[in-house]
Protein backbone atom coordinates (compact mmCIF):
# COMPACT_ATOMS: atom_id res chain seq x y z
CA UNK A 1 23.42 3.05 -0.26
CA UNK A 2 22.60 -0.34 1.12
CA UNK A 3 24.71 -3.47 -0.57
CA UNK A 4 21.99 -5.74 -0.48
CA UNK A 5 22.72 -9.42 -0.94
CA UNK A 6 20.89 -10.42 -4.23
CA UNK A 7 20.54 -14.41 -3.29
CA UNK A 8 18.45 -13.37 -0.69
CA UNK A 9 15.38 -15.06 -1.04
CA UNK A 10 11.91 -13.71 -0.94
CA UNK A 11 11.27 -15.82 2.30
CA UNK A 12 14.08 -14.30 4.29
CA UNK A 13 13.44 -10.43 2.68
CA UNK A 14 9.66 -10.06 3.36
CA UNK A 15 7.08 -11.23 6.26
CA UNK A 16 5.25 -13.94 4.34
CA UNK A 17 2.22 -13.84 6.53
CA UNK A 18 2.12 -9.95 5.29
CA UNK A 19 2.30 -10.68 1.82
CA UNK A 20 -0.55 -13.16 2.59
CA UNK A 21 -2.71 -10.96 3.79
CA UNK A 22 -2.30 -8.23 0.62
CA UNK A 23 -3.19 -11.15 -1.73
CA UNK A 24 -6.08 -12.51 0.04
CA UNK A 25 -7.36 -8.71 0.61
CA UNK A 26 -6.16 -8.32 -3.16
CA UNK A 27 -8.20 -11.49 -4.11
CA UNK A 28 -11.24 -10.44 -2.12
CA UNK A 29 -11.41 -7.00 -3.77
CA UNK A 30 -11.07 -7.92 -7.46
CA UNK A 31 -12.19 -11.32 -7.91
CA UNK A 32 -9.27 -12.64 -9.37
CA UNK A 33 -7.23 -15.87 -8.38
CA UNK A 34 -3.92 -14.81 -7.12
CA UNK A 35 -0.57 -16.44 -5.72
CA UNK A 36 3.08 -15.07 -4.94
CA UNK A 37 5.52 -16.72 -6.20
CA UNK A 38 9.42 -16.87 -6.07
CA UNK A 39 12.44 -16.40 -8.74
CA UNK A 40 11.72 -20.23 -9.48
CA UNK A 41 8.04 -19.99 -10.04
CA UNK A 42 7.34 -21.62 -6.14
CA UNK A 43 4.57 -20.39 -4.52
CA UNK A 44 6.01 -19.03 -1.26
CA UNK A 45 1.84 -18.00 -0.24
CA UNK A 46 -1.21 -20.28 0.13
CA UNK A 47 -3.44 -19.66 -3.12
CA UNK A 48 -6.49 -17.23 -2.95
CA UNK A 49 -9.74 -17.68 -4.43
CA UNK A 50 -8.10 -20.07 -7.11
CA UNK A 51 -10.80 -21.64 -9.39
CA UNK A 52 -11.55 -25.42 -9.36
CA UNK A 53 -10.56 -25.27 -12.76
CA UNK A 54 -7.25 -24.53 -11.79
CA UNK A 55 -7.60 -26.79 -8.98
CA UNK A 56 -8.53 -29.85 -11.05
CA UNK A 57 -5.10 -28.94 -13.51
CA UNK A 58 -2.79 -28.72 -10.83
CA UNK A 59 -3.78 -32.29 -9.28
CA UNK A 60 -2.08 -34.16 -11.46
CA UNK A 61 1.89 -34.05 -11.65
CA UNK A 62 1.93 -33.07 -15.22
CA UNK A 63 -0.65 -29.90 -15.13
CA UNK A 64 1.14 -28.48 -11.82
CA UNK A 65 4.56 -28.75 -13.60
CA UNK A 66 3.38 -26.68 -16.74
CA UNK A 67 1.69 -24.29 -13.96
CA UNK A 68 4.87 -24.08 -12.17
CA UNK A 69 6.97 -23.46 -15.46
CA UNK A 70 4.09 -20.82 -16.87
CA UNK A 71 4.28 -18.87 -13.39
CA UNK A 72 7.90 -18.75 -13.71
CA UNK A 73 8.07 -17.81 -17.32
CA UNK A 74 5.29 -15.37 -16.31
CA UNK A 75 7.39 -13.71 -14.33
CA UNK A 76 10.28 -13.55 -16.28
CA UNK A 77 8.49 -11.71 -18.84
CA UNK A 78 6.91 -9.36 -16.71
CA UNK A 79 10.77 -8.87 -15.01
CA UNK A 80 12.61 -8.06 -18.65
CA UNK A 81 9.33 -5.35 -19.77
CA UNK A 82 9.67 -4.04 -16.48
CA UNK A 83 6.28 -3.75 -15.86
CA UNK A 84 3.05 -5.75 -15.35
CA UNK A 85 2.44 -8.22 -18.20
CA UNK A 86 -0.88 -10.22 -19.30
CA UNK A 87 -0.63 -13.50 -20.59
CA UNK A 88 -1.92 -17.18 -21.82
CA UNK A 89 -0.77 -19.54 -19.29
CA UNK A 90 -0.28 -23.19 -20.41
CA UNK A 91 -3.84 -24.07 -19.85
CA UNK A 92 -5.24 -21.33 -21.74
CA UNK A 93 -6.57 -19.14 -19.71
CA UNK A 94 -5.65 -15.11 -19.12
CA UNK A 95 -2.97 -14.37 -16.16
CA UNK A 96 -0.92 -11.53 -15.03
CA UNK A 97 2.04 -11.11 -13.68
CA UNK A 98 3.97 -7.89 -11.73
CA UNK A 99 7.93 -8.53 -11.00
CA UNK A 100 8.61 -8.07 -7.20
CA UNK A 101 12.54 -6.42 -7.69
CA UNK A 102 14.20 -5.55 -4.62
CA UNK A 103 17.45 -3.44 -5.61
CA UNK A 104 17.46 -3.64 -9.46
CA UNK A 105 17.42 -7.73 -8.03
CA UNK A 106 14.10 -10.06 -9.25
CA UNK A 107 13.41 -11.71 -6.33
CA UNK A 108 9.70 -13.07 -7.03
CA UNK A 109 6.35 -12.35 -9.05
CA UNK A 110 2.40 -11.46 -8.16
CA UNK A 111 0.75 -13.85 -10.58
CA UNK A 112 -3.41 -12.97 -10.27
CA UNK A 113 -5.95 -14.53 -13.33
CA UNK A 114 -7.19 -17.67 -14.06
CA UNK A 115 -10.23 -15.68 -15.96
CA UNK A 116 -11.54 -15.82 -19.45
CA UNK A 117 -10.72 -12.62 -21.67
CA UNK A 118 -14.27 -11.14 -23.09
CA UNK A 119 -12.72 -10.46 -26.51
CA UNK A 120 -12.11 -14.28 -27.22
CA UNK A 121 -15.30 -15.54 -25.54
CA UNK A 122 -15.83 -18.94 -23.84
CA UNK A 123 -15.61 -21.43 -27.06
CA UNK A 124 -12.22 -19.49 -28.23
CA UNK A 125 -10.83 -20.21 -25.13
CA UNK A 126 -12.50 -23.52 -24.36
CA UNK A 127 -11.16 -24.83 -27.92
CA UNK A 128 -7.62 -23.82 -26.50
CA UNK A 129 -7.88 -25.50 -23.15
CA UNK A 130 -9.17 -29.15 -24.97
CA UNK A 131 -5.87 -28.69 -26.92
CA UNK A 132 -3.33 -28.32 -23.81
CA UNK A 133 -4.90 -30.80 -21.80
CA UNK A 134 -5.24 -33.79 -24.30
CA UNK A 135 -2.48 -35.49 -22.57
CA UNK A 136 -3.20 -34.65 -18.84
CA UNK A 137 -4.50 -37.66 -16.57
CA UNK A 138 -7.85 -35.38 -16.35
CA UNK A 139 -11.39 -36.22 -17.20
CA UNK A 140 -12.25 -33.21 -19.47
CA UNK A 141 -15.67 -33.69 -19.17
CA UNK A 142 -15.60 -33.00 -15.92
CA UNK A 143 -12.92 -29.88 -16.27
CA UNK A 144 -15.10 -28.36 -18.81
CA UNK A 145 -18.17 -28.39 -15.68
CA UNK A 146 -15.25 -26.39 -13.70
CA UNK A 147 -14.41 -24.14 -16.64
CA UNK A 148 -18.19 -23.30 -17.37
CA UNK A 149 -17.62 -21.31 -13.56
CA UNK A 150 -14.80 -19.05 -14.53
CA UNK A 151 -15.69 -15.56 -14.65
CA UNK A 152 -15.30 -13.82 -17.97
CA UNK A 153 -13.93 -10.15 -17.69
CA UNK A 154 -13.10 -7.31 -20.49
CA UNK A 155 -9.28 -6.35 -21.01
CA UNK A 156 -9.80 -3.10 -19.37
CA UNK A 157 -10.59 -4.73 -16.24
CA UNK A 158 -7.36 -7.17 -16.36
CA UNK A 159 -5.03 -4.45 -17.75
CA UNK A 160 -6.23 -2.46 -14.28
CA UNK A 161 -5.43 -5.00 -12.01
CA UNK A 162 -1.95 -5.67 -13.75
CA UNK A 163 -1.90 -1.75 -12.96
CA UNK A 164 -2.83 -2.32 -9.41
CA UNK A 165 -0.51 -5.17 -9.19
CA UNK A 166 2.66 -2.95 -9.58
CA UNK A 167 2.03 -0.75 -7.19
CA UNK A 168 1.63 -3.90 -4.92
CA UNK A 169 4.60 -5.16 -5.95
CA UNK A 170 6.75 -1.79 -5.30
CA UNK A 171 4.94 -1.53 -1.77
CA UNK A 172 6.29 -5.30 -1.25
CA UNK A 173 9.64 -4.49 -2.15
CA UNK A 174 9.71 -1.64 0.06
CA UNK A 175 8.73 -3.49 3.09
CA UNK A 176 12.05 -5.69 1.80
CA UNK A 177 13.85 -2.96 2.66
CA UNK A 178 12.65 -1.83 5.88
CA UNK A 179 13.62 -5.13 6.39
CA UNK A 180 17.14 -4.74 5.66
CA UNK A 181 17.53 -1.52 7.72
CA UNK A 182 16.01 -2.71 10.96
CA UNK A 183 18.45 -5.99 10.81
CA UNK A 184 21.49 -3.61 10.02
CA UNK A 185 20.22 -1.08 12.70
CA UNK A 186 20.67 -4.19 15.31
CA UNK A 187 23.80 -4.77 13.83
CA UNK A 188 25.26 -0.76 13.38
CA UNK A 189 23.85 -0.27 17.02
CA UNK A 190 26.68 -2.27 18.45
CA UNK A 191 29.03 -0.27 16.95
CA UNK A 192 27.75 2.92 17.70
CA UNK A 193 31.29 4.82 17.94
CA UNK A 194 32.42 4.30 14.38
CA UNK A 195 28.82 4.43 12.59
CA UNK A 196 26.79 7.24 14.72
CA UNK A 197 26.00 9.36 11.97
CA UNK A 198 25.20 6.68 10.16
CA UNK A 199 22.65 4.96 12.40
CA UNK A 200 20.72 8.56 12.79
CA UNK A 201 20.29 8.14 9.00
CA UNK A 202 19.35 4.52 9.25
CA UNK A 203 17.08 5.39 12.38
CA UNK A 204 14.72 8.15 10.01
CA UNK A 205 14.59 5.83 6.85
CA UNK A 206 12.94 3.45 9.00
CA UNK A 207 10.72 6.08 10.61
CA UNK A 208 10.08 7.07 6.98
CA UNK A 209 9.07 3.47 5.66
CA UNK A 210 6.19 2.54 8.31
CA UNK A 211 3.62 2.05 6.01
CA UNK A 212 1.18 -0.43 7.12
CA UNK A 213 -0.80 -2.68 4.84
CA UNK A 214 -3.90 -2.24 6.56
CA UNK A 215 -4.34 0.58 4.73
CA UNK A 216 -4.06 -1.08 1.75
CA UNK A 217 -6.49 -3.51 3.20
CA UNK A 218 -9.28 -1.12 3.90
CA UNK A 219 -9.29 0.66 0.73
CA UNK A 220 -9.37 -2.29 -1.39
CA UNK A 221 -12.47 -3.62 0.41
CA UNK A 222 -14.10 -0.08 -0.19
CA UNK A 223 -13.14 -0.34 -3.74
CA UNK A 224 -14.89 -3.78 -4.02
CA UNK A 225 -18.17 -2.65 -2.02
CA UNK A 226 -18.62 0.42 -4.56
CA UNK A 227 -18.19 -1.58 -7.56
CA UNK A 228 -21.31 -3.41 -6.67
CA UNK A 229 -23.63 -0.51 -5.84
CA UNK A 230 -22.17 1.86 -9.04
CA UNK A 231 -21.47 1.74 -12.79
CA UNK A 232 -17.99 2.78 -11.85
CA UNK A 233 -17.51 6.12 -11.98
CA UNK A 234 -16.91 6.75 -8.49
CA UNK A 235 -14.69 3.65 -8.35
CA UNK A 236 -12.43 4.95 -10.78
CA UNK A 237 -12.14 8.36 -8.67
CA UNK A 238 -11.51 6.14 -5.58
CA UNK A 239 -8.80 4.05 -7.60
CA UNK A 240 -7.02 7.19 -9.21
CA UNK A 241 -6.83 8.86 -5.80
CA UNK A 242 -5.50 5.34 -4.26
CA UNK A 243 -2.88 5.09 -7.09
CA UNK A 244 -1.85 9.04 -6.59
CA UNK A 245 -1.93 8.33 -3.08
CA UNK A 246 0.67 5.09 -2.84
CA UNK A 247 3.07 6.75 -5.65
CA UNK A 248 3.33 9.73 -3.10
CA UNK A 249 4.19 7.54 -0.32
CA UNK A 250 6.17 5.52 -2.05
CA UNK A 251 8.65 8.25 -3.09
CA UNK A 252 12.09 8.65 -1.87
CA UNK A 253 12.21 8.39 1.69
CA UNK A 254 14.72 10.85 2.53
CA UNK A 255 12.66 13.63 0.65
CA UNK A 256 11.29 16.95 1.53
CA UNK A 257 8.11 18.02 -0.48
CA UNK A 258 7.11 21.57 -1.04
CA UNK A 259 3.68 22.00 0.47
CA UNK A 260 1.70 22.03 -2.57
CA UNK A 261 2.61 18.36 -3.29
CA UNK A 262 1.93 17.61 0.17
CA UNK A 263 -1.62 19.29 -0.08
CA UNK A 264 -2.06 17.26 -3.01
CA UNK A 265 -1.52 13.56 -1.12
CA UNK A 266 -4.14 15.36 1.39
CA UNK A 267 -6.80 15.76 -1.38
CA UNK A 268 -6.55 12.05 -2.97
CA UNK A 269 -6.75 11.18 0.57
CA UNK A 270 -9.65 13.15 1.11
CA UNK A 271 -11.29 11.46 -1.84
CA UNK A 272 -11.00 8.02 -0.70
CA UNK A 273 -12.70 8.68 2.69
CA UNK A 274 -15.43 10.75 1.65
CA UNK A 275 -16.07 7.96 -0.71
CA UNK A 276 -15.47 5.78 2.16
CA UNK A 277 -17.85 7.36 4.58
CA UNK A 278 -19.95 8.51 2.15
CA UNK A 279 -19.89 11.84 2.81
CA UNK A 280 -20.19 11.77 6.79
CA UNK A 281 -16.93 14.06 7.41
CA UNK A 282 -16.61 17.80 5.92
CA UNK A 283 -13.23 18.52 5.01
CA UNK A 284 -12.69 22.32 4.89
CA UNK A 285 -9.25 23.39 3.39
CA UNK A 286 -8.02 27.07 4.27
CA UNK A 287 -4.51 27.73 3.14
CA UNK A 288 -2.63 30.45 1.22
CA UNK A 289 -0.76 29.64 -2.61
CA UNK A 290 1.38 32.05 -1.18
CA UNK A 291 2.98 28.95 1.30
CA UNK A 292 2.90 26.22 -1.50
CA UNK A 293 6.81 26.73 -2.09
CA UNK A 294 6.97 25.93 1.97
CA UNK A 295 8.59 22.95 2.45
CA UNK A 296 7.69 20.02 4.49
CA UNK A 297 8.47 16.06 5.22
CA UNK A 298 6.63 13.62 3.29
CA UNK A 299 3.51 12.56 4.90
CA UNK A 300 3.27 15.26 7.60
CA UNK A 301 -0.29 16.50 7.68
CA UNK A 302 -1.85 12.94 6.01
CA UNK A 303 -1.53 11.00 9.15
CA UNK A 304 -3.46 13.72 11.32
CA UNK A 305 -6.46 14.43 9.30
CA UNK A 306 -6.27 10.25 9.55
CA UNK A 307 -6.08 10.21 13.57
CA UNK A 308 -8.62 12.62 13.04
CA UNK A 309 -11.26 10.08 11.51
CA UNK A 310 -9.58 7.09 13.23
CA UNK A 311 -9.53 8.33 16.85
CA UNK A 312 -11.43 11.49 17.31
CA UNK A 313 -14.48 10.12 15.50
CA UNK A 314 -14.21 6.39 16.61
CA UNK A 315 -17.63 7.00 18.19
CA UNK A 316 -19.39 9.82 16.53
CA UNK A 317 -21.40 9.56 13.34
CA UNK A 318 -19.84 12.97 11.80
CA UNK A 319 -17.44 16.14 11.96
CA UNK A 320 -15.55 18.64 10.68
CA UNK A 321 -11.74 18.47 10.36
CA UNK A 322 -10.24 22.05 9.32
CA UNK A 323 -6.81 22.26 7.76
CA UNK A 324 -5.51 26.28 7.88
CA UNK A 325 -2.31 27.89 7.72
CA UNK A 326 -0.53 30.89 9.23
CA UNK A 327 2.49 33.07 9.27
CA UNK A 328 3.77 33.76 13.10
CA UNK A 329 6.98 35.62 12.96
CA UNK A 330 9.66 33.71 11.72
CA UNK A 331 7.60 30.35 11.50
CA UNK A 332 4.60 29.01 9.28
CA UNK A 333 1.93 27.35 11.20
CA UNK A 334 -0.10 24.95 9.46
CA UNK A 335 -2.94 23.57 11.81
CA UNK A 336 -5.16 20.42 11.68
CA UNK A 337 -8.25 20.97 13.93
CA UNK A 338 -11.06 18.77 14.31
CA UNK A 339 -14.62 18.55 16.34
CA UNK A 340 -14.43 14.87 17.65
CA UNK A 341 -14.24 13.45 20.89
CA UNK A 342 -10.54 14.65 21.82
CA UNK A 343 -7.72 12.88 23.92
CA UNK A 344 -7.79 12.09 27.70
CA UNK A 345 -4.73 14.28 29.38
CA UNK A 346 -2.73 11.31 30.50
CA UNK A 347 -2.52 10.21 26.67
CA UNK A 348 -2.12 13.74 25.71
CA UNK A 349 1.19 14.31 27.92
CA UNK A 350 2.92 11.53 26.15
CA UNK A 351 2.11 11.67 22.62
CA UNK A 352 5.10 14.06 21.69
CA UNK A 353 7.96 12.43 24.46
CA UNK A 354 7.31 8.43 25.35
CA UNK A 355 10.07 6.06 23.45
CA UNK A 356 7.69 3.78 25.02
CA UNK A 357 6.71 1.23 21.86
CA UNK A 358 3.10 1.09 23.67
CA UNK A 359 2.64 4.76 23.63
CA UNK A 360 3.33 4.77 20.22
CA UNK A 361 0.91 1.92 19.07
CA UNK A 362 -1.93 4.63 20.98
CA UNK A 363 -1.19 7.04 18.15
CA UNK A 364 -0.32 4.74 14.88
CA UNK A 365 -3.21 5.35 12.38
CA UNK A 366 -4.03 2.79 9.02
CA UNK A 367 -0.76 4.46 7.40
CA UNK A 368 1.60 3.55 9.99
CA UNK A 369 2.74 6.27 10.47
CA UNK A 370 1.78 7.77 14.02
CA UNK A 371 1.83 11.62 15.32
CA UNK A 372 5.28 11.18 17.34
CA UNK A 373 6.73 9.88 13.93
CA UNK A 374 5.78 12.92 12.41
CA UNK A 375 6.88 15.27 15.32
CA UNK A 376 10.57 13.40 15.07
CA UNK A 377 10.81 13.79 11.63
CA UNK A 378 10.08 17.44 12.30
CA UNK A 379 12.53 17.53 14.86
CA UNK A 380 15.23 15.95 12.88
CA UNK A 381 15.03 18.22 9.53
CA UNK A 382 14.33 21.50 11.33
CA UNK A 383 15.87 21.52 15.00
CA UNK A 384 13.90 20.95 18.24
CA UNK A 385 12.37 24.81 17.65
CA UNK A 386 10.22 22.99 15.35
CA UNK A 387 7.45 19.91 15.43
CA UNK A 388 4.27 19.47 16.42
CA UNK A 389 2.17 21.26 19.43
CA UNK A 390 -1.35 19.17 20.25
CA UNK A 391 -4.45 20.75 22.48
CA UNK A 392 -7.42 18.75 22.77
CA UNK A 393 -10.20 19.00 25.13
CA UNK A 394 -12.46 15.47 25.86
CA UNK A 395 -16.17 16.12 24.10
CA UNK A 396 -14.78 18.94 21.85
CA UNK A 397 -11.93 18.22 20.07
CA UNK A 398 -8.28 18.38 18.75
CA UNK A 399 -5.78 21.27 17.48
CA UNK A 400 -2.56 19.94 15.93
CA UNK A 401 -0.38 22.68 14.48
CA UNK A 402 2.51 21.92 12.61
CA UNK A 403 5.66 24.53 13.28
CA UNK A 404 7.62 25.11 10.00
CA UNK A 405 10.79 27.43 9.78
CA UNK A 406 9.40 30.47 7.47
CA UNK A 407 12.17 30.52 5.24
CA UNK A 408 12.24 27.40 4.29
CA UNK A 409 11.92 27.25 0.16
């Protein structure tokens, strides 16, 4: 276990230009106002898609303190239910707020809103806002203009995003810690002698953490673009499978999944891209109940049925990606196999051996994680016997099998 130092501060944990980018992809998607905040209720990010409403409040010195204390308090409440948690901010209107904790330590607060609830209507919650800002340096006539633009939404829709939100916030802390492990890798690396063992554990969490936002990005944006075309239903699929998805990959890094669980991640990933693509990949599943007890490392077979789409169909319109299993001997073979446009030979010949950080950006999908990750991870659980074998042809395809010891329960 990592003693992490809990006056860190949300700065010096996490890439702020990261976080940035979730909350203006998390903005974009919903519709919602959003900011990230730290422990003292500072924003630490630029505001996205804030109202002029909110705007107009926070111009004068008096409305931005009471913003500044209500984000604070926002997340303080949010911090002690341990959870998400709606509520009136000192202007009146509806906010939410998800706890960012790092190591049982609160270290800052996703605070999205500045909407009207549909339950209490516009003249509820116009009534309210005359109240708190009779004795703000503001023009009212003119902030009631701005507040006549807010979007009114129905509590299911806020109480989703609030769901949303804490998965964001748990992927946020988790990037904290990768963090943390890549400075004390620098640091354990220089004394290799005493901490060996140690640094090969330190070395697979961090293989085991890669999990890049983009992904997040993408499926947001597709979440957003159905919503407008659909009364929902097929959103809500999308979002289940999103939410399945991110809990998987946000479990216990050092963990090895029997392959039913594994299968499952596949099919909520499935969902999302047929929903994605709209139906332009089949997806043809072959494998035995008999092998679900088989175990494997999280995220093995996700990220090649995603090189798959990402690389093998980069310039083709539609295909076919097969995932089968098979016993051989004393090993279970579980193969990913895939009509697209394959992998040159000089590629091919490194995929599995270059340390070279270039070679690996040529095979890091949306997930980050890449196919030599996976093949290490292999490695390192079941002995160099085991990992990944790749054959691919240019203009007809790929073959990735995955070797598995067979008694492996």
């Amino acid at each position: 276990m990592i003693n992490i130092n809990t006056n860190y501060t949300l700065n010096e944990l996490i890439n702020i230009e990261i976080l940035q980018g979730i909350q203006d992809k998390f903005a974009d998607a919903t519709g919602l106002a959003a900011v990230i905040v730290n422990r003292e209720g500072i924003p630490v990010t630029r505001p996205s898609n804030f109202t002029s409403f909110c705007s107009s409040v926070r111009s004068c010195s008096k409305g931005f303190q009471k913003c500044k204390l209500s984000d604070s308090q926002g997340g303080i409440n949010a911090k002690e239910r341990g959870k998400p948690a709606p509520y009136v901010c000192e202007h009146g209107l509806i906010d939410v707020a998800a706890p960012i904790i790092l190591e049982n330590s609160f270290i800052g607060t996703i605070l999205c809103g500045q909407i009207i609830s549909e339950e209490e209507g516009r003249e509820k919650t116009l009534n309210r806002v005359k109240e708190r800002v009779k004795d703000h340096d503001i023009d009212f006539e003119i902030l009631k203009e701005k507040f006549n633009d807010l979007e009114v939404m129905p509590r299911e829709k806020i109480i989703a995003a609030a769901e949303f939100l804490s998965l964001s916030a748990n992927y946020i802390a988790k990037m904290g810690l990768v963090n943390i492990y890549q400075q004390e890798l620098i640091e354990e690396s220089r004394n290799r002698r005493q901490l060996e063992e140690h640094l090969r554990t330190k070395q697979l969490k961090i293989l085991q953490s890669q999990v890049n936002p983009h992904f997040l990005f993408n499926v947001l944006n597709s979440i957003a673009r159905l919503a407008l075309i659909e009364n929902a239903q097929e959103t809500e699929d999308v979002t289940y499978a999103l939410s399945d998805l991110l809990r998987y990959s946000l479990r216990n890094i050092e963990e090895i999944v029997n392959l039913e669980d594994e299968l499952n991640c596949v099919n909520d990933y499935i969902v999302i891209q047929k929903k994605r693509y709209r139906d332009q990949f089949k997806f043809e599943i072959d494998i035995d109940k008999e092998l679900y007890d088989i175990n494997i490392p999280l995220l093995s077979i996700q990220p090649l049925i995603e090189n798959a789409i990402i690389h093998g169909f980069k310039e083709r319109d539609s295909g076919t990606i097969e995932i089968k299993a098979k016993v051989e001997k004393e090993k279970v073979v579980i193969i990913v196999k895939d009509d697209g446009g394959g992998i040159s030979s000089n590629i091919l010949n490194n995929i599995l051996t270059s340390e070279d950080e270039n070679k690996e950006r040529i095979t890091t999908h949306i997930t980050g994680i890449g196919v030599n990750n996976v093949h290490k991870r292999l490695n390192y659980y079941f002995g160099n016997e085991y990992g990944l074998e790749i054959n691919s042809q240019l203009g007809q395809g790929t073959e990735v099998k995955i070797n598995l010891p067979k008694n492996n329960v």
